[in-house]
N, C-alpha and C. Protein backbone atom coordinates (compact mmCIF):
# COMPACT_ATOMS: atom_id res chain seq x y z
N UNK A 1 5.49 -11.36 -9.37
CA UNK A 1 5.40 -11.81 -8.00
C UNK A 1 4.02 -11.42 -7.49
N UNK A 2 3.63 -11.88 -6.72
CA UNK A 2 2.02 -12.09 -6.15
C UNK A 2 2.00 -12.52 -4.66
N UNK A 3 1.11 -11.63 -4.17
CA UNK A 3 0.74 -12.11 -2.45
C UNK A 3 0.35 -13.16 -2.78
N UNK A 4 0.12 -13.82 -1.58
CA UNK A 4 -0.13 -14.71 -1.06
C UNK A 4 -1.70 -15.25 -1.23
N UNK A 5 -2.51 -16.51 -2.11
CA UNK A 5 -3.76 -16.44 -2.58
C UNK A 5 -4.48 -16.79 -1.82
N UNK A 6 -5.61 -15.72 -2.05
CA UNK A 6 -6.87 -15.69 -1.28
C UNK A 6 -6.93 -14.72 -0.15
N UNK A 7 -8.58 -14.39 0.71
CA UNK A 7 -8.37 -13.76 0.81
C UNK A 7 -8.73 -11.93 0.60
N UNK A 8 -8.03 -10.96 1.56
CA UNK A 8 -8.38 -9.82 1.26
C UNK A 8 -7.33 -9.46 -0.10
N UNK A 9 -6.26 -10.00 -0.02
CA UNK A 9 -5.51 -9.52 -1.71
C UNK A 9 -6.45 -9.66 -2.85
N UNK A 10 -6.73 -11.42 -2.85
CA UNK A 10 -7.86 -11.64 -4.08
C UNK A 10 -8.90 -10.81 -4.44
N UNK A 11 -9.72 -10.70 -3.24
CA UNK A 11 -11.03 -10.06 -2.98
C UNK A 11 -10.83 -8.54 -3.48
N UNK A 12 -9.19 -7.68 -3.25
CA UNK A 12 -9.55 -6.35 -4.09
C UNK A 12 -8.30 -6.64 -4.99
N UNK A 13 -8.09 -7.43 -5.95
CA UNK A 13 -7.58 -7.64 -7.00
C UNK A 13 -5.99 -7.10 -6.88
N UNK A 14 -5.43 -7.54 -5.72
CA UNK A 14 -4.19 -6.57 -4.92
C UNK A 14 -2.85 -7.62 -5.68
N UNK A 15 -1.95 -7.24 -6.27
CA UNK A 15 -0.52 -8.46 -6.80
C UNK A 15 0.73 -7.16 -6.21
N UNK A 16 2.10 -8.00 -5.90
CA UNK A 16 3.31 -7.60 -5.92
C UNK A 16 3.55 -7.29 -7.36
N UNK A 17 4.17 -6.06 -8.26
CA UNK A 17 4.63 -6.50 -9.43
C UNK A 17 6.44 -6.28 -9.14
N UNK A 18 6.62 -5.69 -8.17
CA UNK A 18 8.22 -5.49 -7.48
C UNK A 18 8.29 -4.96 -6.20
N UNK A 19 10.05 -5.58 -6.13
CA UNK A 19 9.88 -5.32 -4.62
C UNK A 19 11.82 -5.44 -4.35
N UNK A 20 11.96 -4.37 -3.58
CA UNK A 20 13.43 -4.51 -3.52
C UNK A 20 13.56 -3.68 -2.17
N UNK A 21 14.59 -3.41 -1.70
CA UNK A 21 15.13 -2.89 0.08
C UNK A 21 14.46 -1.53 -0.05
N UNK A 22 14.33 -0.44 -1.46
CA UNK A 22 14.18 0.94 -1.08
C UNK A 22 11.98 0.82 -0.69
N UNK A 23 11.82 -0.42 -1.44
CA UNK A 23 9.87 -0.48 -1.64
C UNK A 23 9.90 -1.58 -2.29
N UNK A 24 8.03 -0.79 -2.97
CA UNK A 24 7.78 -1.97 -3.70
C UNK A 24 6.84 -1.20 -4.60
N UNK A 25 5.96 -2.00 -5.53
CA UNK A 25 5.29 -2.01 -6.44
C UNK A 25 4.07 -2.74 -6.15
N UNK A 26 2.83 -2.16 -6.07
CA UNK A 26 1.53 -3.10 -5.67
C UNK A 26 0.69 -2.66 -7.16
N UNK A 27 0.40 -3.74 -7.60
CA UNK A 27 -1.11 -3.39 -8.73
C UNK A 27 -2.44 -4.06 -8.16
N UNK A 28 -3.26 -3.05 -8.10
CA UNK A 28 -4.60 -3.19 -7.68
C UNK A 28 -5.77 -3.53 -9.07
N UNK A 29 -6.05 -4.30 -9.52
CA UNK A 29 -6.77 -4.45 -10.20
C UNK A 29 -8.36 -3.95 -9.82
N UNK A 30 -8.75 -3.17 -10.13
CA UNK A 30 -9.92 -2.71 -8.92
C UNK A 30 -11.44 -3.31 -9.39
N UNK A 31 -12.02 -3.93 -8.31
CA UNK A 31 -13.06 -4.74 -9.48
C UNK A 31 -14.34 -3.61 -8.75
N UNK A 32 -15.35 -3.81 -9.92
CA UNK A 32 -16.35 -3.04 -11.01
C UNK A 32 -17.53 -2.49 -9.10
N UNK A 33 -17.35 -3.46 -8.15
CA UNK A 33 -18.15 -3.71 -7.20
C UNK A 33 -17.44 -2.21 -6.41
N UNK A 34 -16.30 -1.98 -6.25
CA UNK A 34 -15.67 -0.57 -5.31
C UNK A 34 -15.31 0.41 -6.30
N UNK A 35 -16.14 0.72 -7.44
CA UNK A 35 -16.07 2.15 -7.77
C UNK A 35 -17.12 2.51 -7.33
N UNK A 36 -17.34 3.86 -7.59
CA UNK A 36 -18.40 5.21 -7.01
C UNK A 36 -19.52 4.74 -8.41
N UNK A 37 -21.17 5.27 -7.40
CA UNK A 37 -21.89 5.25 -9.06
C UNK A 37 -21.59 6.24 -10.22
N UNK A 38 -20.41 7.21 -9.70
CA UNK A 38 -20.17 8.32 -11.12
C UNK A 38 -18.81 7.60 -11.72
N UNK A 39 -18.18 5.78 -11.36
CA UNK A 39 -17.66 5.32 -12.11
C UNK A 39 -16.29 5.54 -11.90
N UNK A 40 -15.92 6.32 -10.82
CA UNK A 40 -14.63 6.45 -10.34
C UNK A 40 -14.55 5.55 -9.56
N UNK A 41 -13.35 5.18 -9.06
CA UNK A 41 -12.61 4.35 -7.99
C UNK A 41 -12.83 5.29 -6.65
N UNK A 42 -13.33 4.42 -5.29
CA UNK A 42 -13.90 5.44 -4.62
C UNK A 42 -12.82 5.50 -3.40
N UNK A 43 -12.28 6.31 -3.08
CA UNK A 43 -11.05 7.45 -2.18
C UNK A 43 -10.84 5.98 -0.95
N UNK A 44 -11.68 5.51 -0.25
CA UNK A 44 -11.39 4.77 0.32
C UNK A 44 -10.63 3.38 0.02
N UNK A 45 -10.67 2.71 -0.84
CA UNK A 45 -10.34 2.17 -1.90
C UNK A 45 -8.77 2.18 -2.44
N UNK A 46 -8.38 3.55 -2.91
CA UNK A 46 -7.17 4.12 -2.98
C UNK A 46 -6.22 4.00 -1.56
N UNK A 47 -7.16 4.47 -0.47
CA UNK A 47 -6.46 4.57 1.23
C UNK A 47 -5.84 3.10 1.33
N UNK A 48 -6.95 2.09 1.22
CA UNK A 48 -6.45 0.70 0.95
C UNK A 48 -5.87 0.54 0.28
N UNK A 49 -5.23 0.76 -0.55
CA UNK A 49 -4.18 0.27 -1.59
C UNK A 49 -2.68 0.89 -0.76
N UNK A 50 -2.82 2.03 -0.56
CA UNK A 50 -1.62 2.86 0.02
C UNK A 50 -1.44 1.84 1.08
N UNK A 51 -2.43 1.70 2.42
CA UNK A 51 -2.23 1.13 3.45
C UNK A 51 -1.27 0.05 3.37
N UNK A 52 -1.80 -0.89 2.44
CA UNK A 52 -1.16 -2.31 2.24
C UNK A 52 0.06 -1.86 1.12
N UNK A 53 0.14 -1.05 0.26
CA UNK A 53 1.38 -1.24 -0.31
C UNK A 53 2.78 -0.89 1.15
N UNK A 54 2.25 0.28 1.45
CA UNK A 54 3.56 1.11 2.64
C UNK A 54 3.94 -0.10 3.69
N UNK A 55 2.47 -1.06 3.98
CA UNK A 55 3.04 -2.10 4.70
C UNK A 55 3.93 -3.15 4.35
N UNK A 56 3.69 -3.37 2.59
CA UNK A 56 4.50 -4.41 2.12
C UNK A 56 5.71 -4.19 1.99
N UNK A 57 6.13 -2.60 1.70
CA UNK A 57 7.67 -1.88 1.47
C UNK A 57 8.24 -1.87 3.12
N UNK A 58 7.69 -2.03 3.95
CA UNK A 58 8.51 -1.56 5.19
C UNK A 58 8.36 -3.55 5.31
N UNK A 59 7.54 -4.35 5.89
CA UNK A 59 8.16 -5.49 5.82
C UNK A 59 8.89 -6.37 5.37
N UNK A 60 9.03 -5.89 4.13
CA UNK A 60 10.56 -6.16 3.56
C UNK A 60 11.82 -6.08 4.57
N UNK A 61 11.80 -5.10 5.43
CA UNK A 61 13.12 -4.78 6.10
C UNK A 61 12.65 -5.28 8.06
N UNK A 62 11.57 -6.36 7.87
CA UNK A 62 11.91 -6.69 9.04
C UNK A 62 11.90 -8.58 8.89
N UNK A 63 12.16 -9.12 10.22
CA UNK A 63 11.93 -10.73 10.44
C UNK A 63 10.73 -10.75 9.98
N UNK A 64 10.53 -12.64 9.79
CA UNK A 64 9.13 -13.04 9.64
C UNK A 64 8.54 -13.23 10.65
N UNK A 65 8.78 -13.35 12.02
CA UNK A 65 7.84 -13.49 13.06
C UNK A 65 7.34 -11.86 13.52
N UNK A 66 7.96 -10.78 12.55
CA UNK A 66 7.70 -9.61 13.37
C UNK A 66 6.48 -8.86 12.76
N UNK A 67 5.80 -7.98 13.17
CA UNK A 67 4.51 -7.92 12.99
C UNK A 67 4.11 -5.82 12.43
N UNK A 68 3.56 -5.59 11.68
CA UNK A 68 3.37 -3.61 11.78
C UNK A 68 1.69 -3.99 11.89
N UNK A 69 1.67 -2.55 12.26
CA UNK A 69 0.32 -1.94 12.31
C UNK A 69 -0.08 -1.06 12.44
N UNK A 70 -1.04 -0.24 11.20
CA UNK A 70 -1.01 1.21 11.17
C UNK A 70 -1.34 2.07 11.65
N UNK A 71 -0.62 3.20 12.59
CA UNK A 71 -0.83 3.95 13.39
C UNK A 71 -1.39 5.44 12.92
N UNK A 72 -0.95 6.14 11.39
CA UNK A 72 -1.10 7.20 11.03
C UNK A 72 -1.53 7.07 9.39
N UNK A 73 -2.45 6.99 8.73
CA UNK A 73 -1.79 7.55 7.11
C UNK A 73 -2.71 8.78 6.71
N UNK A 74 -2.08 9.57 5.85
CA UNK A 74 -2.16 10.44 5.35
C UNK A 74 -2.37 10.58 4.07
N UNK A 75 -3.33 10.79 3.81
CA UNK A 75 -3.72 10.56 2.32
C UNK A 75 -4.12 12.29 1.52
N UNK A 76 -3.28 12.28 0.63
CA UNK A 76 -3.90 13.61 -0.40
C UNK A 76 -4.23 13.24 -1.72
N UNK A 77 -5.58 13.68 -1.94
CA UNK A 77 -5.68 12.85 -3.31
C UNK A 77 -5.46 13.94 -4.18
N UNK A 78 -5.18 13.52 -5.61
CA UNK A 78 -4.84 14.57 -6.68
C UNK A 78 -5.88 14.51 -7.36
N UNK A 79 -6.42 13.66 -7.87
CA UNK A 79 -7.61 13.57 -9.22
C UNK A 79 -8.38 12.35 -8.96
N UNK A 80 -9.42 12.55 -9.71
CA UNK A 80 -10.15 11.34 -9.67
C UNK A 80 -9.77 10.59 -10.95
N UNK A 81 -10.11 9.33 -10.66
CA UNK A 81 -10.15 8.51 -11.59
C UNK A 81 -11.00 7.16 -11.85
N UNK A 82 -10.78 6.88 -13.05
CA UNK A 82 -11.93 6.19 -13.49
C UNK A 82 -11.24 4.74 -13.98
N UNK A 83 -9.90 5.21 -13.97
CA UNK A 83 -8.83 3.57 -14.18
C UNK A 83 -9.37 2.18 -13.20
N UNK A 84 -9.29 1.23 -13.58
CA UNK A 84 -9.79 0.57 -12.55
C UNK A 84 -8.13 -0.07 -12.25
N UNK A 85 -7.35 0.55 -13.25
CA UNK A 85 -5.90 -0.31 -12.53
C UNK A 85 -4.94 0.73 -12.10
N UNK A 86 -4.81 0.60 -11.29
CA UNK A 86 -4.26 1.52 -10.14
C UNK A 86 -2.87 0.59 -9.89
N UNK A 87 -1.67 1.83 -9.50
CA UNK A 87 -0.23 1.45 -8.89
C UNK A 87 -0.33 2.11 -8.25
N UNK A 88 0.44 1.09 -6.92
CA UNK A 88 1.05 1.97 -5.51
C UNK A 88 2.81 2.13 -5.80
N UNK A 89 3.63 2.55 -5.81
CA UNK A 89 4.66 2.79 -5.95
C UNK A 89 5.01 3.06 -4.08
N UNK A 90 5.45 2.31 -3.58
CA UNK A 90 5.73 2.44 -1.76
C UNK A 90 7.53 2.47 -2.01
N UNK A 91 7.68 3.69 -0.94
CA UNK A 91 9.41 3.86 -0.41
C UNK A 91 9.32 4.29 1.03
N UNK A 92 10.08 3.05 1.61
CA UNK A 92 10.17 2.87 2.74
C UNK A 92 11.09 4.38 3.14
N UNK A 93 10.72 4.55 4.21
CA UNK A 93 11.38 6.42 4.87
C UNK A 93 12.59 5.70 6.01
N UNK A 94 11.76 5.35 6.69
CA UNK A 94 12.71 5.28 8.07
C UNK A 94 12.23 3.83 8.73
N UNK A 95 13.02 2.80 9.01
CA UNK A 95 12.41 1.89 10.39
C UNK A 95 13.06 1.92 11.25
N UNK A 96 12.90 1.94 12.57
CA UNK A 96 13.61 2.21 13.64
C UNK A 96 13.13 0.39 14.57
N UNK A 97 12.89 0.38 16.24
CA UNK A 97 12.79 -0.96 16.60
C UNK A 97 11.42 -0.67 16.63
N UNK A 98 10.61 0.17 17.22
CA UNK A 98 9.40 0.54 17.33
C UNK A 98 8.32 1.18 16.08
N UNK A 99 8.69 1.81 15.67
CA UNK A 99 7.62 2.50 14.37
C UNK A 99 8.85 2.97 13.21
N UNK A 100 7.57 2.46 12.01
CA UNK A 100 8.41 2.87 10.95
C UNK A 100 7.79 3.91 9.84
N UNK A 101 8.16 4.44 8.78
CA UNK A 101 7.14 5.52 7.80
C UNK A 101 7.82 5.05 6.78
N UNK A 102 6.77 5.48 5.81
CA UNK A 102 6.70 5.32 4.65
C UNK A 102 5.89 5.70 4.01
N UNK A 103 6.29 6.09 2.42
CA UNK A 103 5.30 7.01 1.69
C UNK A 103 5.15 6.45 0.46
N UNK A 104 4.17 6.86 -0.29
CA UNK A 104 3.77 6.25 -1.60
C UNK A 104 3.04 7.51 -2.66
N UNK A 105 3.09 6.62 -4.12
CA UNK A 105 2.28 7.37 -4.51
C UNK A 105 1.15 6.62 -5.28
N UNK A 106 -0.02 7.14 -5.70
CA UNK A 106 -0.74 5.91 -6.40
C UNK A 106 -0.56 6.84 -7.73
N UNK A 107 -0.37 5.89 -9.28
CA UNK A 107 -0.87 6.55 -10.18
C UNK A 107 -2.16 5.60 -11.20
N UNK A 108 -2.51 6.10 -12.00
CA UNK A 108 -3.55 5.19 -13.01
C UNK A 108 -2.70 4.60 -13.70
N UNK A 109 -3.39 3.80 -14.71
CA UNK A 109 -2.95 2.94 -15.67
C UNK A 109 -2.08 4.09 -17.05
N UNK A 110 -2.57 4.78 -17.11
CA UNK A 110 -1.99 6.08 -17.82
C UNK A 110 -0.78 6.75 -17.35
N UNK A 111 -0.49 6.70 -15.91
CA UNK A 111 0.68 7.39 -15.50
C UNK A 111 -0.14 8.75 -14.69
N UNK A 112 -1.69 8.89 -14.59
CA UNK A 112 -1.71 9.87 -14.07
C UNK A 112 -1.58 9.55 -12.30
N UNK A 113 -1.60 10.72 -12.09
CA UNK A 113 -0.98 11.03 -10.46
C UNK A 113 -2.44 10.83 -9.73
N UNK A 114 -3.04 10.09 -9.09
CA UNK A 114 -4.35 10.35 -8.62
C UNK A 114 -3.87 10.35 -6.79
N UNK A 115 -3.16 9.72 -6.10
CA UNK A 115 -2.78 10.89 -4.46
C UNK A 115 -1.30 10.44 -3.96
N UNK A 116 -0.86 10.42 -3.19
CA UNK A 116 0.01 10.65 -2.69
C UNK A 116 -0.09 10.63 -1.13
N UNK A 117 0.63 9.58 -0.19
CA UNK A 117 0.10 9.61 0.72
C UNK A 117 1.64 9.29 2.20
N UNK A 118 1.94 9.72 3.02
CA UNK A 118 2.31 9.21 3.68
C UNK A 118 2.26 8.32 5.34
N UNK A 119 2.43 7.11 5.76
CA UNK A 119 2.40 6.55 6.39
C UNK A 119 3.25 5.94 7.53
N UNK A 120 2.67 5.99 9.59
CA UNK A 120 3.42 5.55 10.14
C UNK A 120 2.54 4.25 10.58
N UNK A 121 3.74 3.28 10.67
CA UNK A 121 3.23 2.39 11.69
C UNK A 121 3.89 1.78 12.26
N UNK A 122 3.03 0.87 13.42
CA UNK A 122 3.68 0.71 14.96
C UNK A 122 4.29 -0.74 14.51
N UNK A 123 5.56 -0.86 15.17
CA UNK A 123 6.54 -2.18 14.95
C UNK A 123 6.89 -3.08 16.36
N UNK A 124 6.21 -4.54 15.99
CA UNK A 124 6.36 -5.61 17.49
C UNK A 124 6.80 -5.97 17.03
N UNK A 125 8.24 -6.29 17.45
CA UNK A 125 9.04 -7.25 17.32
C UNK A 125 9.03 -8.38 18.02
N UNK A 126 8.94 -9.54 17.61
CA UNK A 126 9.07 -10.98 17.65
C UNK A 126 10.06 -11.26 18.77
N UNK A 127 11.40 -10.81 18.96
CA UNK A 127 12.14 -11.04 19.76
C UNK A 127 12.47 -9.51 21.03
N UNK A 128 12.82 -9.51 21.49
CA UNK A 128 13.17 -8.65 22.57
C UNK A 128 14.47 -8.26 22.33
N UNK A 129 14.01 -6.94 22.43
CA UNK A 129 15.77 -6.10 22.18
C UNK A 129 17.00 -6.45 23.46
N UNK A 130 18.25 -6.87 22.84
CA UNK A 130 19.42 -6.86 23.81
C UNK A 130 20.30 -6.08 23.33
């Protein structure tokens, strides 16, 4: 499964590889232009990947006219790395009508742990609560 083409997904090599009610699964293919010159994948980069995976696991659990936007994330990185293919692993925490969280972890293509991050953001709903 795959976002939607073109674009900021295309542009950082971003695909769905799963996706079910608890999250999802984002692979970042990371192209050669957003690593560091010491050849790592550079921290900001990673933040983006988290950002958009935690958003894709929590919109799962709302309408299509309804809208998030990120209010908090929290990023701890573990290691550097030099993988250019990176997983977000996103599990949705809590959505309520207003803000929701969610946390992730990124690892490399190896399985190593490179951060761990958790995320809130703000929820408009499309329709008006009754």
């Amino acid at each position: 499964m795959s976002a939607a083409a073109g674009g900021f997904w295309d542009h950082l090599g971003m695909s769905i590889e799963a996706g079910d009610a608890s999250g999802a699964l984002v692979r970042m293919d990371v192209p050669e232009a957003l690593t560091t010159p010491f050849g790592t994948v550079h921290g900001g980069i990673v933040a983006t990947l988290f950002d958009t995976a935690l958003a894709v696991a929590i919109a799962r659990h709302l309408e299509q006219p309804d809208r998030i936007a990120t209010h908090a994330l929290q990023v701890t990185y573990v290691a550097f790395t030099s993988s250019r293919l990176l997983r977000c692993r996103a599990r949705v925490v809590s959505v309520r009508r207003s803000v929701a969280v969610a946390e992730g972890e990124v690892t490399a293509d190896d399985g190593t742990l490179v951060a761990k991050a958790l995320g809130t953001f703000g929820v408009r709903r499309a329709s008006p609560p009754r």
